[in-house]
Structures are given as C-alpha cells and as structure tokens.
Protein backbone atom coordinates (compact mmCIF):
# COMPACT_ATOMS: atom_id res chain seq x y z
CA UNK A 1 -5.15 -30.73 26.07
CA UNK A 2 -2.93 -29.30 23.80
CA UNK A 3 -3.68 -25.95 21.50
CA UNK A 4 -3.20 -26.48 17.84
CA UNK A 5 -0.92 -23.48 16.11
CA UNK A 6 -2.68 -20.88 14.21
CA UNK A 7 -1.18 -20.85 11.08
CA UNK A 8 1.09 -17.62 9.97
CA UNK A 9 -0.31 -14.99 8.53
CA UNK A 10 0.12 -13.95 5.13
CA UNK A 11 2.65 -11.21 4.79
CA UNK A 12 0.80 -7.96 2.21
CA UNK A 13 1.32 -8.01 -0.69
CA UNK A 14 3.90 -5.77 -2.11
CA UNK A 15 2.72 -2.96 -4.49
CA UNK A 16 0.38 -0.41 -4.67
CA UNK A 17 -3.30 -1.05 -3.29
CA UNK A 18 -5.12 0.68 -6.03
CA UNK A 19 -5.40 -0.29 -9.88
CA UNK A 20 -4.94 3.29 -11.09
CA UNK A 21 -5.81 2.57 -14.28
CA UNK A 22 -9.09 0.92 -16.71
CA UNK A 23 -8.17 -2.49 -18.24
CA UNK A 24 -10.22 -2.19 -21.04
CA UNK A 25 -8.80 1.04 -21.95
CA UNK A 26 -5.21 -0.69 -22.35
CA UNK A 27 -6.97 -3.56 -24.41
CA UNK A 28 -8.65 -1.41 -26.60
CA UNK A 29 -5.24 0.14 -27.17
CA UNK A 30 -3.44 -2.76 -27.86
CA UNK A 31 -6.18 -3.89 -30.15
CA UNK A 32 -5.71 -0.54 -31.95
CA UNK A 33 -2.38 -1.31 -32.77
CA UNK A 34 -2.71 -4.98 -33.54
CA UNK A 35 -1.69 -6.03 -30.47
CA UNK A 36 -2.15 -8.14 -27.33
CA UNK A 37 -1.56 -7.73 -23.76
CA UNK A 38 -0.07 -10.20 -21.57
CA UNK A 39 -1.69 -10.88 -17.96
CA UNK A 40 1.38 -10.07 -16.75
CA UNK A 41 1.71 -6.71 -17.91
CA UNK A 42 -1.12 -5.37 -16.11
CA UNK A 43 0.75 -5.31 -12.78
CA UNK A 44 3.83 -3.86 -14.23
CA UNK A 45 1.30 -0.87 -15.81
CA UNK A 46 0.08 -0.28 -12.38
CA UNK A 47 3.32 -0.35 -10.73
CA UNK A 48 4.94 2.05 -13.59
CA UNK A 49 1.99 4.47 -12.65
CA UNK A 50 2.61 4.23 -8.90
CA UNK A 51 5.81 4.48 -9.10
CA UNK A 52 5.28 8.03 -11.34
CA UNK A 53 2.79 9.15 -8.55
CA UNK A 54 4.88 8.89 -6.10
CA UNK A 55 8.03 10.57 -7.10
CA UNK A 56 5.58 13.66 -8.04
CA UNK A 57 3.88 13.75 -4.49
CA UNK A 58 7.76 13.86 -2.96
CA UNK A 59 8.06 16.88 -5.33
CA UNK A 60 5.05 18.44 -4.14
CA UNK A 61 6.31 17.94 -0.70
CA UNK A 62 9.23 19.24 -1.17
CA UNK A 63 8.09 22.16 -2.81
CA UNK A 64 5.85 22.59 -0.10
CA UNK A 65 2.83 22.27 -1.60
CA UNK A 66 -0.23 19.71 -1.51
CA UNK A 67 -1.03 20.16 -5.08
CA UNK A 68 -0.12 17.82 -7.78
CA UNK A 69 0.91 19.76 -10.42
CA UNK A 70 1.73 18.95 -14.39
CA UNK A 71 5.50 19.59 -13.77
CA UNK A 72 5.64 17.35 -10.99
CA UNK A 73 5.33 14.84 -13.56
C-alpha cells in the first residue's frame, strides 16, 4: 500500500497581516475628487502604511522608548 503525498503547503503571504486602514473612507475620497480607485491600489495603500509604521516603531526603539510618537513619523 502506498501513501499518497500531501500536497505542499502554501508559503504566507507576503505583506502586512492587518488592513490598517477603512476602504470606504479612501472611496469616499476618491469620489470627492472625481475619482476612482483601482482594486489594485488597495494593497499598495496598506503596504505604504505598513511600511510608515514600521520605520517609526525602529525609531521608537532606538530611542528607547515604547511610545509612538508624532515625530517618529
């Protein structure tokens, strides 16, 4: 009897685990200024923001601190 292979498993998914930001809010914006918003963008909005968070939390580190401050930003 022979086993059958499990099949591989599915490497994560790069990029941040949390949507840090409201969808509709963006929308809303774009509608403001008579615009759209391509499906697309979405991910690059969240990545932007994680990207931004992250450099500031290595600041606070560095700094010593475990505060996330304006100027971090």
């Amino acid at each position: 009897m022979s086993k059958k292979a499990k099949p591989a498993k599915k490497a994560p998914a790069k990029g941040p685990k949390h949507t840090y930001f409201v969808k509709k809010a963006v929308q809303e914006f774009a509608k403001d200024n008579d615009m759209m918003v391509g499906s697309d963008a979405y991910e690059a909005f969240n990545l932007a923001i994680h990207n931004m968070l992250t450099e500031a939390a290595n600041r606070t580190k560095e700094n010593k601190r475990k505060t996330l401050k304006a100027y971090d930003f």
